[in-house]
Protein backbone atom coordinates (compact mmCIF):
# COMPACT_ATOMS: atom_id res chain seq x y z
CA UNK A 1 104.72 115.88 23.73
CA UNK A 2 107.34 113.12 23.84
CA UNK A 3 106.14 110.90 21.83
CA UNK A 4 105.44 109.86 18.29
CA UNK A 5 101.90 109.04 18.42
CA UNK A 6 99.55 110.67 16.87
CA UNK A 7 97.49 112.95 19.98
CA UNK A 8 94.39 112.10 18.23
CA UNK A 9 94.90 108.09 18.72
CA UNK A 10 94.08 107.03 22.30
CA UNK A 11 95.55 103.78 23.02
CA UNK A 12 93.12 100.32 22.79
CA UNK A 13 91.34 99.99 26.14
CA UNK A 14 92.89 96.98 27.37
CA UNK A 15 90.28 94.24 28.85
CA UNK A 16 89.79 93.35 32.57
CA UNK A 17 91.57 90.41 33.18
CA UNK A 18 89.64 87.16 33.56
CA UNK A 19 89.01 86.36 37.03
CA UNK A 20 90.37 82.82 37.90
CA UNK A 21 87.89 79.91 37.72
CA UNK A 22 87.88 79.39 41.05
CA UNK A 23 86.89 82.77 42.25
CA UNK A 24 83.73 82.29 39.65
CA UNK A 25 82.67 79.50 41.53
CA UNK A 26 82.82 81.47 44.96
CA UNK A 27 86.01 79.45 46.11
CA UNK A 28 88.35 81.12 48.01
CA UNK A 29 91.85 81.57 46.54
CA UNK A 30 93.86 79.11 47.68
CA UNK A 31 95.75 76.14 47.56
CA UNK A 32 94.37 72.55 47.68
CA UNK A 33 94.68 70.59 50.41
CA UNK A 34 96.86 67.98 49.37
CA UNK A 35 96.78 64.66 50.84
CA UNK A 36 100.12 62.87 49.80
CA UNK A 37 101.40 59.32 48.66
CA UNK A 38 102.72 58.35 51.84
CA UNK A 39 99.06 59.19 53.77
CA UNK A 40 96.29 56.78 54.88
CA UNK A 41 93.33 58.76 55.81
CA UNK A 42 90.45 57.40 58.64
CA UNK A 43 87.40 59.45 58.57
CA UNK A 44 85.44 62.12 56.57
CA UNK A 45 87.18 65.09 54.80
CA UNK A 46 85.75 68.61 54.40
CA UNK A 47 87.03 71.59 52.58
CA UNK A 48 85.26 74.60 51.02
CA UNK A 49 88.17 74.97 48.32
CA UNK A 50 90.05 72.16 46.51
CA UNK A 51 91.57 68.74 47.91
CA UNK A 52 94.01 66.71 45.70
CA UNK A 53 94.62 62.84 46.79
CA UNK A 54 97.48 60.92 45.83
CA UNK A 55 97.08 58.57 48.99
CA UNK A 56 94.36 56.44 50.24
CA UNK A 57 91.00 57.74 52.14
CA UNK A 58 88.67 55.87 53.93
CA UNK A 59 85.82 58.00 54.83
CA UNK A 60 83.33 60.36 53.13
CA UNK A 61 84.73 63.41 51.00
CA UNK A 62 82.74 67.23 50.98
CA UNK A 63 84.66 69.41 48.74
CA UNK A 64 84.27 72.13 46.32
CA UNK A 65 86.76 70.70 43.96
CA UNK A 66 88.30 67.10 44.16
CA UNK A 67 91.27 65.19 41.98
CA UNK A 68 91.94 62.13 42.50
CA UNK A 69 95.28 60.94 41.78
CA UNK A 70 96.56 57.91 39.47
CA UNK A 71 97.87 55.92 42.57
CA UNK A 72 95.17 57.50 45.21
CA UNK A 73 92.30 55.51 46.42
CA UNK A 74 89.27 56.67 48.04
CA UNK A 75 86.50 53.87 49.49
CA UNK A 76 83.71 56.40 50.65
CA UNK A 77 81.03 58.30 49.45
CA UNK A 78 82.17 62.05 47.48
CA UNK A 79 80.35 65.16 47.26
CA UNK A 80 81.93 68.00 45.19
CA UNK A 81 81.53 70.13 42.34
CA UNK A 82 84.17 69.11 40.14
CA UNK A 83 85.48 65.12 40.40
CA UNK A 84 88.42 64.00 38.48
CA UNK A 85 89.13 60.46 38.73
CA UNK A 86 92.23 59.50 37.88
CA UNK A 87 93.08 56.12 40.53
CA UNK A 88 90.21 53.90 42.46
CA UNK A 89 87.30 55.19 43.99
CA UNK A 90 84.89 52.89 45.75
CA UNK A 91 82.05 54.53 46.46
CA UNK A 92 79.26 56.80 45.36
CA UNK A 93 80.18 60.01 43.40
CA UNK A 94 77.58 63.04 43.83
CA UNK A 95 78.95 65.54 41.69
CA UNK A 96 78.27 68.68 38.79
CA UNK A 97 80.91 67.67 36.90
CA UNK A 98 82.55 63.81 37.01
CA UNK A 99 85.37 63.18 35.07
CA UNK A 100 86.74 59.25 35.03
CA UNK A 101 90.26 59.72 33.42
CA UNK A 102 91.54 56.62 31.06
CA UNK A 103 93.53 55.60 34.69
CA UNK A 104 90.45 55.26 36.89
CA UNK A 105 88.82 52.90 38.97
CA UNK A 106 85.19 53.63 39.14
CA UNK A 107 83.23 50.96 41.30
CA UNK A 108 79.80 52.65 42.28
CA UNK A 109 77.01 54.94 41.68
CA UNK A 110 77.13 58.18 40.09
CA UNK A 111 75.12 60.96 40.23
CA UNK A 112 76.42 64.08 38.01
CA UNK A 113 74.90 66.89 35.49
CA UNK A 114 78.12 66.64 33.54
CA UNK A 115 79.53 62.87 32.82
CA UNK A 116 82.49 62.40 30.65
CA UNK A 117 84.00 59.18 31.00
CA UNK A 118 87.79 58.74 28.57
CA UNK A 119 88.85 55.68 26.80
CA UNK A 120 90.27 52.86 28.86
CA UNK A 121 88.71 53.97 32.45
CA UNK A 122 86.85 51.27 34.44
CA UNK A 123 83.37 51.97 35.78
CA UNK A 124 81.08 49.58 37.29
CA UNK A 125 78.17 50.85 38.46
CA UNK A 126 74.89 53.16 37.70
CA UNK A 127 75.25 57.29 36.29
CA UNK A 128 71.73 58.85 36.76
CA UNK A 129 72.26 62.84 35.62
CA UNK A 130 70.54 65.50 38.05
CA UNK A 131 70.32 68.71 37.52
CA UNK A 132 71.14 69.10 41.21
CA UNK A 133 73.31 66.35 42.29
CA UNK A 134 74.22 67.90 45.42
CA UNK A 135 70.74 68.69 46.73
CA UNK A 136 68.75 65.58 45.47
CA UNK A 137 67.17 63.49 48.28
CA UNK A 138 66.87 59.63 48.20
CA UNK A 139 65.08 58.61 44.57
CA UNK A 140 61.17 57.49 45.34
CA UNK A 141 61.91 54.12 43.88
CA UNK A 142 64.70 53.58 46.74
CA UNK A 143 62.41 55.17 49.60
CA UNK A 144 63.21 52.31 52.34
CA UNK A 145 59.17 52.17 53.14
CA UNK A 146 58.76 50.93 49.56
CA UNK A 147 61.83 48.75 49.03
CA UNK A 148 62.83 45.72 50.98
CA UNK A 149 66.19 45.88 50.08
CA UNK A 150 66.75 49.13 51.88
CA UNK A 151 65.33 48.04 55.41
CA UNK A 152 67.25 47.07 58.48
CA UNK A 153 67.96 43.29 58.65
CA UNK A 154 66.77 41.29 61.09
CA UNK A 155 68.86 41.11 64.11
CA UNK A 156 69.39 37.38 64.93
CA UNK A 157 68.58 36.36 68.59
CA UNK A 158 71.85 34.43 69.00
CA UNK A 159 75.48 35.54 67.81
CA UNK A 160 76.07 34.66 64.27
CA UNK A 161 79.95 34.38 63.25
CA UNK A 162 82.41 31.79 62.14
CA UNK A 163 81.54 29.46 64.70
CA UNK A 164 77.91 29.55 64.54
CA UNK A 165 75.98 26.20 63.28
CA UNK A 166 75.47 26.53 59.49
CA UNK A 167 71.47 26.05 60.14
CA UNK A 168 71.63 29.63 62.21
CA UNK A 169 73.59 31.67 59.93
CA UNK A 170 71.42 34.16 58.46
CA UNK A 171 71.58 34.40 54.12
């Protein structure tokens, strides 16, 4: 009546907006958890959402989402959907997706079904892909009844340290 428009034209439907990648994922909608540059961490993190480090952890990491910051360093074992690794990391990384940015610091064992790793980042270690990195038990080959370097070491019968006669310290 007002308008212009031809009555015969409806307007375009207009598609759903896409829902954010996080809510695909199941991840509530939140902010990380943020642990800054001025933070030293003792212990084991959990989060069901995101955590972003720019400080240092010591301690295991469970997260749905995990960045790692250019001046951050973690020296623990991660488990997470999505790694990006942008400072040091010492530790195993048990992950979907692992990204080692051209700033990282990779030194140990990485179990992903996504790898990418970008020119100039520094890995030493193993990658082994899995199609379920986050549910895979302990590989066959390093079952501890079939390996010797997985078992307890013997416990000496007298104090071994600093002080202890060359002869008794255990190799």
């Amino acid at each position: 009546m007002f308008s212009s428009r031809n009555k015969d034209s409806a307007p375009a439907p207009q598609p759903a907006p896409a829902a954010p990648p996080a809510a695909k994922r199941g991840r509530a909608l939140s902010a990380p958890s943020i642990i800054s540059t001025d933070m030293v961490m003792q212990g084991s993190l959990s989060s069901s959402g995101d955590i972003q480090i720019d400080g240092r952890v010591e301690g295991d990491i469970r997260s749905a989402g995990l960045v790692i910051g250019e001046k951050a360093e973690v020296h623990g074992e991660i488990y997470a959907e999505d790694v990006t690794v942008r400072g040091k990391v010492v530790g195993q990384i048990r992950a979907r997706k692992v990204l080692l940015a051209a700033t990282s610091h990779v030194e140990g064992d990485i179990l992903h079904e996504a790898f990418a790793v970008e020119s100039g980042a520094f890995f030493e270690g193993n990658c082994r892909h899995s199609d379920n990195p986050l549910g895979d038990a302990v590989p066959a080959a390093a079952d501890p009844g079939q390996n010797p370097a997985f078992e307890a070491p013997a416990q000496p019968s007298e104090p071994v340290g600093l002080f202890a006669p060359l002869s008794r310290v255990a190799t």
